[in-house]
Protein backbone atom coordinates (compact mmCIF):
# COMPACT_ATOMS: atom_id res chain seq x y z
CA UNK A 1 33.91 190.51 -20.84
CA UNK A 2 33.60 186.71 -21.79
CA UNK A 3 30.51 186.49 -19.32
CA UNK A 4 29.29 189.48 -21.37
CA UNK A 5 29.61 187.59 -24.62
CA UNK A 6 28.59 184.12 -23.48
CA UNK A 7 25.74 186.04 -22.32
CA UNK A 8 24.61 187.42 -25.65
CA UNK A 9 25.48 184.40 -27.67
CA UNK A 10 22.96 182.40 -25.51
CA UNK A 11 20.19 185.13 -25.79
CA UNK A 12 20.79 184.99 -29.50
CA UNK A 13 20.77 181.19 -29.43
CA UNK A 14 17.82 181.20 -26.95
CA UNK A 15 16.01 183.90 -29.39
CA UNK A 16 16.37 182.16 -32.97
CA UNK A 17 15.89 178.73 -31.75
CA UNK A 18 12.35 179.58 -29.47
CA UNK A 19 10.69 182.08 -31.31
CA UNK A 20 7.50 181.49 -33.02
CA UNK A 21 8.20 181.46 -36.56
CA UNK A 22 5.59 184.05 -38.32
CA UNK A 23 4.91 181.60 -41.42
CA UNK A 24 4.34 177.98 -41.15
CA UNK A 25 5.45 175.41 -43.63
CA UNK A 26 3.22 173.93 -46.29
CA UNK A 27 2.23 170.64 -45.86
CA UNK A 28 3.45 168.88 -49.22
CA UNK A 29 0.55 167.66 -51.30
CA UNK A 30 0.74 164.17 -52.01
CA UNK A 31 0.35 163.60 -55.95
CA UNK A 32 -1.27 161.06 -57.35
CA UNK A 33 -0.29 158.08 -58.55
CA UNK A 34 0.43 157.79 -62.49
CA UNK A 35 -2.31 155.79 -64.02
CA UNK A 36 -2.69 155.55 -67.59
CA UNK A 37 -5.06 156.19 -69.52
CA UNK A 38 -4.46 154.23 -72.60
CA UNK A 39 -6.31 151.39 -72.80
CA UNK A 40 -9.26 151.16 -70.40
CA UNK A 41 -9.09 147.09 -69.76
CA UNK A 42 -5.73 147.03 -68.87
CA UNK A 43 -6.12 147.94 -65.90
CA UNK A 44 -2.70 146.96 -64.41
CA UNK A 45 -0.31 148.68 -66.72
CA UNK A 46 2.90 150.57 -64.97
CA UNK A 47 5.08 152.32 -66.73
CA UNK A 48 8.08 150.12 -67.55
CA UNK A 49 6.57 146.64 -65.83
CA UNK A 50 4.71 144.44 -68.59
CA UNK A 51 1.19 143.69 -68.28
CA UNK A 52 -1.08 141.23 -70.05
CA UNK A 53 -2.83 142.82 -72.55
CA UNK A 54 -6.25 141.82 -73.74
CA UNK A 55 -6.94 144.91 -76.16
CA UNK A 56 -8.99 145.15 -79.06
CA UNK A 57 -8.46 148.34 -80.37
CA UNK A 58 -7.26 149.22 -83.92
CA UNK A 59 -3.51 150.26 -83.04
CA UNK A 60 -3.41 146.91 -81.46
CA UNK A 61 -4.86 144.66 -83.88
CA UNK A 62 -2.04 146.19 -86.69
CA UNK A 63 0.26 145.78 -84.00
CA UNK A 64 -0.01 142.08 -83.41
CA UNK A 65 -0.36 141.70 -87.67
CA UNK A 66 2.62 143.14 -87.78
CA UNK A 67 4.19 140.64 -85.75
CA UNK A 68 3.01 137.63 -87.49
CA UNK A 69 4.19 139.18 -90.77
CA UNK A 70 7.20 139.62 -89.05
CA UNK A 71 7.63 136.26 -88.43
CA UNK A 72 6.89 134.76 -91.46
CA UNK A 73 9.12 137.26 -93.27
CA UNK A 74 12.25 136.65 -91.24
CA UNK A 75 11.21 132.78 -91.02
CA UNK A 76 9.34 131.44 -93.95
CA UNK A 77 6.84 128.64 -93.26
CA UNK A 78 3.89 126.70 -94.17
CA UNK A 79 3.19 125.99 -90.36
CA UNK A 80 -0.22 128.24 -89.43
CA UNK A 81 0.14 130.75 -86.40
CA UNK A 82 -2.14 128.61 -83.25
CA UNK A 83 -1.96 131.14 -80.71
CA UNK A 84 -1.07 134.71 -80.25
CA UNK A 85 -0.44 136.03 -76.35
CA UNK A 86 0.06 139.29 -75.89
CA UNK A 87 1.75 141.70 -73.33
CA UNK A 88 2.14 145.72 -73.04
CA UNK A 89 4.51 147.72 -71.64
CA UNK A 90 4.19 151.83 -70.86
CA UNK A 91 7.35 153.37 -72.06
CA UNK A 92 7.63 156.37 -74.37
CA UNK A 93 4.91 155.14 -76.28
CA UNK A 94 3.85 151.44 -75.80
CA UNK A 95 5.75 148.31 -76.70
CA UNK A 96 3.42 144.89 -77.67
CA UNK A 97 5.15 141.57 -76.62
CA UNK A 98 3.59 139.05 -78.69
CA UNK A 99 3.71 135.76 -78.07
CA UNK A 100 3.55 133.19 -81.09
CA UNK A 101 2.87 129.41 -81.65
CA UNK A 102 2.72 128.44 -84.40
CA UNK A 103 0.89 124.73 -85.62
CA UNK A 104 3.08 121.60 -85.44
CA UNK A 105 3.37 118.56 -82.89
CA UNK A 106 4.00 120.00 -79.47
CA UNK A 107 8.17 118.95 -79.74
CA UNK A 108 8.69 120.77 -83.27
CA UNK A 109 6.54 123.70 -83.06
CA UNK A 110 7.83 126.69 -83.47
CA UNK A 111 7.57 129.73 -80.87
CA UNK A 112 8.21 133.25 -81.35
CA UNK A 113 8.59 136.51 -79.28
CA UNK A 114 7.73 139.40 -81.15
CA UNK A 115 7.88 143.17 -79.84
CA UNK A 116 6.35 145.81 -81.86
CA UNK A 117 6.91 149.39 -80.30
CA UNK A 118 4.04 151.90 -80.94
CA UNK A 119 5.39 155.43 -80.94
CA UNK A 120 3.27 158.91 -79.55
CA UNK A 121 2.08 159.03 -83.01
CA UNK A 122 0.68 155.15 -83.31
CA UNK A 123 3.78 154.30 -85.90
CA UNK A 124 5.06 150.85 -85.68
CA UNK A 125 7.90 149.31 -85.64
CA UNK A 126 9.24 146.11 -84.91
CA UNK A 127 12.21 146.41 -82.30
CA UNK A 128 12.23 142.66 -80.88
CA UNK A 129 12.54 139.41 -83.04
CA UNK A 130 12.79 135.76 -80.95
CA UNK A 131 13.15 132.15 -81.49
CA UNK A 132 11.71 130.34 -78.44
CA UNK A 133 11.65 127.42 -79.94
C-alpha cells in the first residue's frame, strides 16, 4: 500500500513538474527611461539630481528675478548682483537653485543661494534663502 502511494505521488510529481505548460510567459517589456521634456537644452535633468541649467525661457527668467528680489528684500544693499548661476532640479514641478554674487572685493562679497520652486501651474515661490558668504 505505501509502494502504491509512493507510486502515485511520483507520477503526480513526475506529471506537474515535466509537462509542457500550454501558455508561455510574457516576456516583460522593458520601459523606457523617464526623460523630460521640459526644457529642451537641459539635456541632463533627472528627476531629483540637480542639473545646470542654462534656460532662457519666460518661467525661468521670473524665476531667477525672483531670486534677486529675494535677496535684496531679506538683505538690503547697495552692492550690484555680478553673477547669477543657475541649477534645476525635476521634482513635482521644478525647483531653480540660483546662485548669487553680488559686487564687492573678492573677501567681502556677498554670496547667496536662492531656490525658487515652480509648481505644475508655473507659480513661484521662494522655498530656499542662503548666506554663502
Amino acid at each position: 500500500m505505501k509502494t502504491a502511494i509512493w507510486a502515485i505521488a511520483a507520477l503526480a510529481l513526475l506529471g506537474a513538474c515535466g509537462a509542457p505548460s500550454e501558455t508561455t510567459p510574457e516576456t516583460p517589456v522593458a520601459e523606457p527611461p523617464f526623460e523630460p521634456d521640459i526644457i529642451e537644452e537641459d539635456d541632463d535633468l533627472v528627476a531629483g539630481g540637480w542639473a545646470p541649467s542654462n534656460a532662457e525661457d519666460e518661467i525661468h527668467a521670473a524665476a531667477r528675478e525672483l531670486a534677486i528680489q529675494t535677496v535684496y528684500d531679506r538683505r538690503p544693499t547697495r552692492a550690484l548682483v555680478d553673477t547669477v548661476t543657475a541649477e534645476i532640479q525635476v521634482v513635482a514641478g521644478l525647483n531653480h537653485r540660483f546662485r548669487i554674487e553680488m559686487t564687492g572685493a573678492e573677501t567681502a562679497r556677498n554670496i547667496y543661494s536662492v531656490t525658487v520652486y515652480e509648481n505644475l501651474e508655473n507659480e513661484l515661490e521662494v522655498t530656499g534663502f542662503e548666506q554663502l558668504q
